[in-house]
PDB file of N, CA and C in Angstrom:
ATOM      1  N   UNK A   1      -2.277 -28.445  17.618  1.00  0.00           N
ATOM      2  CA  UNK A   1      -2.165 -27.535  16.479  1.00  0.00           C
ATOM      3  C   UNK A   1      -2.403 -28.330  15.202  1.00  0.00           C
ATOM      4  N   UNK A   2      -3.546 -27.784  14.257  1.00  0.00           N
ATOM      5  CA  UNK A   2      -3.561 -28.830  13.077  1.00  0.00           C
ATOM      6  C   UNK A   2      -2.373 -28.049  11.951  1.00  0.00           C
ATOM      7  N   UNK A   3      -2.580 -28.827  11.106  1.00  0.00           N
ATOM      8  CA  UNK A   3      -1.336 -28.282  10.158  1.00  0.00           C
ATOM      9  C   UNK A   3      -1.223 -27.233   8.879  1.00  0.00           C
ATOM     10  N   UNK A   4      -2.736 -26.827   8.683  1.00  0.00           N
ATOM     11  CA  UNK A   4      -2.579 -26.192   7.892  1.00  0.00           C
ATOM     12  C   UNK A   4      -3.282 -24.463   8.779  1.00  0.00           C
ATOM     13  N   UNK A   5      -3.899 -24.930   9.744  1.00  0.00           N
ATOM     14  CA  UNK A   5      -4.191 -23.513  10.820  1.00  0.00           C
ATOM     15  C   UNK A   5      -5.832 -23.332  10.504  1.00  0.00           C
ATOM     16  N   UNK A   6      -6.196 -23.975   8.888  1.00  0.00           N
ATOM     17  CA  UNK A   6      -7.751 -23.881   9.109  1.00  0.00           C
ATOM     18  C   UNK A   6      -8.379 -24.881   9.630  1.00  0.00           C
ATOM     19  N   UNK A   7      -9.116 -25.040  10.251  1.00  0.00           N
ATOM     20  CA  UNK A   7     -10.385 -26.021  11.157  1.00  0.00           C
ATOM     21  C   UNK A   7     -11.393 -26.145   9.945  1.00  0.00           C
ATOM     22  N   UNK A   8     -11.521 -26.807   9.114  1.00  0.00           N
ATOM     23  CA  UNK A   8     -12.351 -27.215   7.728  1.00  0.00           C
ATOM     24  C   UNK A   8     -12.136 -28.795   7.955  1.00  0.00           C
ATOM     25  N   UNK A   9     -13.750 -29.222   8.014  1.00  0.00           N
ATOM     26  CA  UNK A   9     -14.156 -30.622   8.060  1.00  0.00           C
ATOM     27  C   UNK A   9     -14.205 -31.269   6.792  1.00  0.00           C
ATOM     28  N   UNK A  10     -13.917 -31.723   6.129  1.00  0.00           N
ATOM     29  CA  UNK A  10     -14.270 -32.371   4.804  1.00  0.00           C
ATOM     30  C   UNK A  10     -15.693 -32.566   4.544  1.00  0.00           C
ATOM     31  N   UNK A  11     -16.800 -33.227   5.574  1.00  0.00           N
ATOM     32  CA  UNK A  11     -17.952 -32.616   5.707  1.00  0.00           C
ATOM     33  C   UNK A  11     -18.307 -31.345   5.036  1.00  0.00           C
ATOM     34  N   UNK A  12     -17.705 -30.419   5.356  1.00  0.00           N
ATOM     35  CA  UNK A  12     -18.395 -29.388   5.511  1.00  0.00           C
ATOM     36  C   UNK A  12     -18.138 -29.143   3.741  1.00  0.00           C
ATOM     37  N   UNK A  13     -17.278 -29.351   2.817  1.00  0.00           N
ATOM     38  CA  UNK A  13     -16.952 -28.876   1.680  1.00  0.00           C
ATOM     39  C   UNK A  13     -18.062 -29.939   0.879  1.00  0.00           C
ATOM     40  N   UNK A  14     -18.966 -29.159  -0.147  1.00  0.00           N
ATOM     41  CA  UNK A  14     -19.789 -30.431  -0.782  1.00  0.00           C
ATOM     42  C   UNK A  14     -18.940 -29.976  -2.812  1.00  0.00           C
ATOM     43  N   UNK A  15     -19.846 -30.841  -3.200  1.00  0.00           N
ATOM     44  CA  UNK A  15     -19.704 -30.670  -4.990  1.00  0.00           C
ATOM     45  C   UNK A  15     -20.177 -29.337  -5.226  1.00  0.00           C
ATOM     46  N   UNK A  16     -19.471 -28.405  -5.488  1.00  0.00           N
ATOM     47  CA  UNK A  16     -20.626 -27.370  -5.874  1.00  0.00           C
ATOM     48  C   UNK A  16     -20.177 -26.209  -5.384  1.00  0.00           C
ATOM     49  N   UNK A  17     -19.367 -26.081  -4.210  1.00  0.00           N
ATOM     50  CA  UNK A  17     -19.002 -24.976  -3.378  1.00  0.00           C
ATOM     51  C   UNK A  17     -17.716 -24.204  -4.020  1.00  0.00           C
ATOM     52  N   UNK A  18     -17.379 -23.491  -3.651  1.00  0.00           N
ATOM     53  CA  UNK A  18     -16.227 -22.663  -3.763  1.00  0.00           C
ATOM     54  C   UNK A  18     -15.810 -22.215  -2.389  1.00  0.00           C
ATOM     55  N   UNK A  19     -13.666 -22.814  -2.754  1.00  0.00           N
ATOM     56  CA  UNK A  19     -13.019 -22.059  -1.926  1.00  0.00           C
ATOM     57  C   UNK A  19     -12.463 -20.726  -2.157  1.00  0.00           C
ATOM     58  N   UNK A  20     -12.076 -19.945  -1.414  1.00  0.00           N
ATOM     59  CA  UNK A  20     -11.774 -18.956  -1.753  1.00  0.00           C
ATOM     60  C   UNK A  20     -10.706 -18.638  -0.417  1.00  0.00           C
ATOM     61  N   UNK A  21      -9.555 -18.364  -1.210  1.00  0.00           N
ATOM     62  CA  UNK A  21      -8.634 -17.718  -0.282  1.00  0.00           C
ATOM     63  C   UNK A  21      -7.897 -16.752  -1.130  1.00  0.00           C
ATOM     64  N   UNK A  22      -7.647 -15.627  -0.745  1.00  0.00           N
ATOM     65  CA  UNK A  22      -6.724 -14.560  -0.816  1.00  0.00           C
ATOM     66  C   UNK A  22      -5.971 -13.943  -0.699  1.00  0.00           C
ATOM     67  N   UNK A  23      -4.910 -13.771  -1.830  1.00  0.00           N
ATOM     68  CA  UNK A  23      -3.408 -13.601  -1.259  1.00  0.00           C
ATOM     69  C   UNK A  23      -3.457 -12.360  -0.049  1.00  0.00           C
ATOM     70  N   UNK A  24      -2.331 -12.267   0.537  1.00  0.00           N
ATOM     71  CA  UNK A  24      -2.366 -11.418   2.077  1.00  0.00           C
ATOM     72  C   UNK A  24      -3.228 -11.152   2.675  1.00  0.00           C
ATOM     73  N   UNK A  25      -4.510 -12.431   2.418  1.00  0.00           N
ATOM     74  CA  UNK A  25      -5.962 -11.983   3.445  1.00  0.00           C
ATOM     75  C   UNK A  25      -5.612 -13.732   4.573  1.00  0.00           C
ATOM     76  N   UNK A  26      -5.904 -13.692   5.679  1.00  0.00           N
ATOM     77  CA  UNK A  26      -5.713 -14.762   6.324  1.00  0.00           C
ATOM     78  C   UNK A  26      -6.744 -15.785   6.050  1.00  0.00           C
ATOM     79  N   UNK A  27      -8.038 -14.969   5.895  1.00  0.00           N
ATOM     80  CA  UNK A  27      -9.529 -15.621   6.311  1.00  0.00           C
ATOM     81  C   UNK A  27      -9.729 -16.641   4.655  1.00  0.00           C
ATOM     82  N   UNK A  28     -10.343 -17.885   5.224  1.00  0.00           N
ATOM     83  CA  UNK A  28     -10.301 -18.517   3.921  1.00  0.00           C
ATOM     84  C   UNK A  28     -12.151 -18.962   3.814  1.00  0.00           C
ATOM     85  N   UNK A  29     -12.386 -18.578   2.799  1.00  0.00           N
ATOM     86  CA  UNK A  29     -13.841 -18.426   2.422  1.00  0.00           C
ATOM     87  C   UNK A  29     -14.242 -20.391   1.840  1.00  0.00           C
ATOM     88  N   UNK A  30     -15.791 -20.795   1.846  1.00  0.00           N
ATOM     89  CA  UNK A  30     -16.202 -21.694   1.658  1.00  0.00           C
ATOM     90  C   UNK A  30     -17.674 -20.488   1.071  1.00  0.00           C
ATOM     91  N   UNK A  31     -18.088 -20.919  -0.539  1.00  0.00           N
ATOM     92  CA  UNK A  31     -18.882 -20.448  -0.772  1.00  0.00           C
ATOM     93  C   UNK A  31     -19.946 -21.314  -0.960  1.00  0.00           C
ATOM     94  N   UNK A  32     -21.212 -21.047  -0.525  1.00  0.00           N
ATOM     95  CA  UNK A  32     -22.651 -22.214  -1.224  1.00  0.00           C
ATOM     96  C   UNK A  32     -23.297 -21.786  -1.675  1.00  0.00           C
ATOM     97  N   UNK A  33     -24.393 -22.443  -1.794  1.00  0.00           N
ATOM     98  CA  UNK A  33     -25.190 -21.870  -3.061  1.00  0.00           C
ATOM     99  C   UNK A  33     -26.079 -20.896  -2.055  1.00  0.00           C
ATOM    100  N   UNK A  34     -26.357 -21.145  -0.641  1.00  0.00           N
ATOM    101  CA  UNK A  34     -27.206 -19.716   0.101  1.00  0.00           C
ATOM    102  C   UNK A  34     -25.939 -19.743   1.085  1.00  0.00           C
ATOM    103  N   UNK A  35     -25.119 -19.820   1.563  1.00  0.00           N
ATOM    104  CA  UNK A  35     -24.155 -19.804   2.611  1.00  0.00           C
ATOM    105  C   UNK A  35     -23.001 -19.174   2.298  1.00  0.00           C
ATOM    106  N   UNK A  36     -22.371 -18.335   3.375  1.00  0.00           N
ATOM    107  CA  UNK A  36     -20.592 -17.995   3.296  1.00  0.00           C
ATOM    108  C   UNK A  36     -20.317 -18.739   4.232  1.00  0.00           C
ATOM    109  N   UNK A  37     -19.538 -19.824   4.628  1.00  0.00           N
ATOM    110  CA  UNK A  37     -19.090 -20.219   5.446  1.00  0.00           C
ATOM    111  C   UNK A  37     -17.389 -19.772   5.335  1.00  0.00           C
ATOM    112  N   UNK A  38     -16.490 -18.994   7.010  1.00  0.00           N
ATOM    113  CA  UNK A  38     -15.305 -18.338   6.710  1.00  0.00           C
ATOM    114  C   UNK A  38     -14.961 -18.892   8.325  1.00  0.00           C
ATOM    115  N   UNK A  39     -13.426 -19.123   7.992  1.00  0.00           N
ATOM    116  CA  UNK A  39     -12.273 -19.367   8.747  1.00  0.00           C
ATOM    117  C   UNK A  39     -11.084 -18.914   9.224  1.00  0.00           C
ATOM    118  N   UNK A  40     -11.125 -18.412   9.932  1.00  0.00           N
ATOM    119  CA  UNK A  40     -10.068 -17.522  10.584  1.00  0.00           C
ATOM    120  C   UNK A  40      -8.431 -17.914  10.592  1.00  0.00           C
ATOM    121  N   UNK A  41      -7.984 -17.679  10.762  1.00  0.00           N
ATOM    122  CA  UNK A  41      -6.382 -18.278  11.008  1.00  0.00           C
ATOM    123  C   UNK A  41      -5.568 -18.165  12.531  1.00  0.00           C
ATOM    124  N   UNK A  42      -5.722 -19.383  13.031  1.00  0.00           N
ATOM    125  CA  UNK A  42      -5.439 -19.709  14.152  1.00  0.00           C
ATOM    126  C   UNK A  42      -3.994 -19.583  14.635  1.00  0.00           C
ATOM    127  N   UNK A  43      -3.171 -19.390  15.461  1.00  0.00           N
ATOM    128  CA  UNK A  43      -1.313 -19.514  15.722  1.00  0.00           C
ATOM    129  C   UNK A  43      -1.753 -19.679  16.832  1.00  0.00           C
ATOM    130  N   UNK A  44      -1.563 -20.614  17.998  1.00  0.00           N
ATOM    131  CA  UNK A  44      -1.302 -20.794  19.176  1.00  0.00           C
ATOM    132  C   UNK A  44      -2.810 -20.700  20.266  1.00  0.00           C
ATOM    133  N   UNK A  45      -3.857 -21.325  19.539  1.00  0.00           N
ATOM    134  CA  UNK A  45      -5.231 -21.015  20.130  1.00  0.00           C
ATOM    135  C   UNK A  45      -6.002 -19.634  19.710  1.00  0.00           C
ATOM    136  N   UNK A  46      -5.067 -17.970  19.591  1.00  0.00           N
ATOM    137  CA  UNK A  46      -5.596 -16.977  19.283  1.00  0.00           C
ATOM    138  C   UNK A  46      -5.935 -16.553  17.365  1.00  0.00           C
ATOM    139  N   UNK A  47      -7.554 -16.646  17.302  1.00  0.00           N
ATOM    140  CA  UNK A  47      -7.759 -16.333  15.912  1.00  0.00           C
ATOM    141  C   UNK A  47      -6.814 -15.207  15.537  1.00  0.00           C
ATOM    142  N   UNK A  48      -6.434 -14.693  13.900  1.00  0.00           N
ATOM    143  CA  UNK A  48      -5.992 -13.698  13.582  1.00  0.00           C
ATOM    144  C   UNK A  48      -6.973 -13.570  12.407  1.00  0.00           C
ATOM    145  N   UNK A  49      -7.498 -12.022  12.294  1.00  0.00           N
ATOM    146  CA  UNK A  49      -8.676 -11.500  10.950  1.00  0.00           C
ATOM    147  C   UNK A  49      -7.782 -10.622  10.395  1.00  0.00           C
TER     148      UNK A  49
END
């Protein structure tokens, strides 16, 4: 189990992007300049959307 429940590589975040998370939404957004990259919220192996 990691500790914060999102699977986000440091890789994957560059200069330039936007996070985006939202209060009472689980899913936490990575914005690019052509890309949405989004992350689900994990408890016990099963995603929750």
């Amino acid at each position: 189990m990691v500790h914060n429940n999102w699977m986000v590589d440091f890789d994957e975040v560059e200069e330039g992007d936007t996070i985006v998370k939202k209060r009472g939404d689980l899913m936490l957004a990575i914005h690019k300049k052509d890309t949405i990259v989004r992350h689900d919220w994990y408890c016990k192996g099963k995603p929750y959307k």
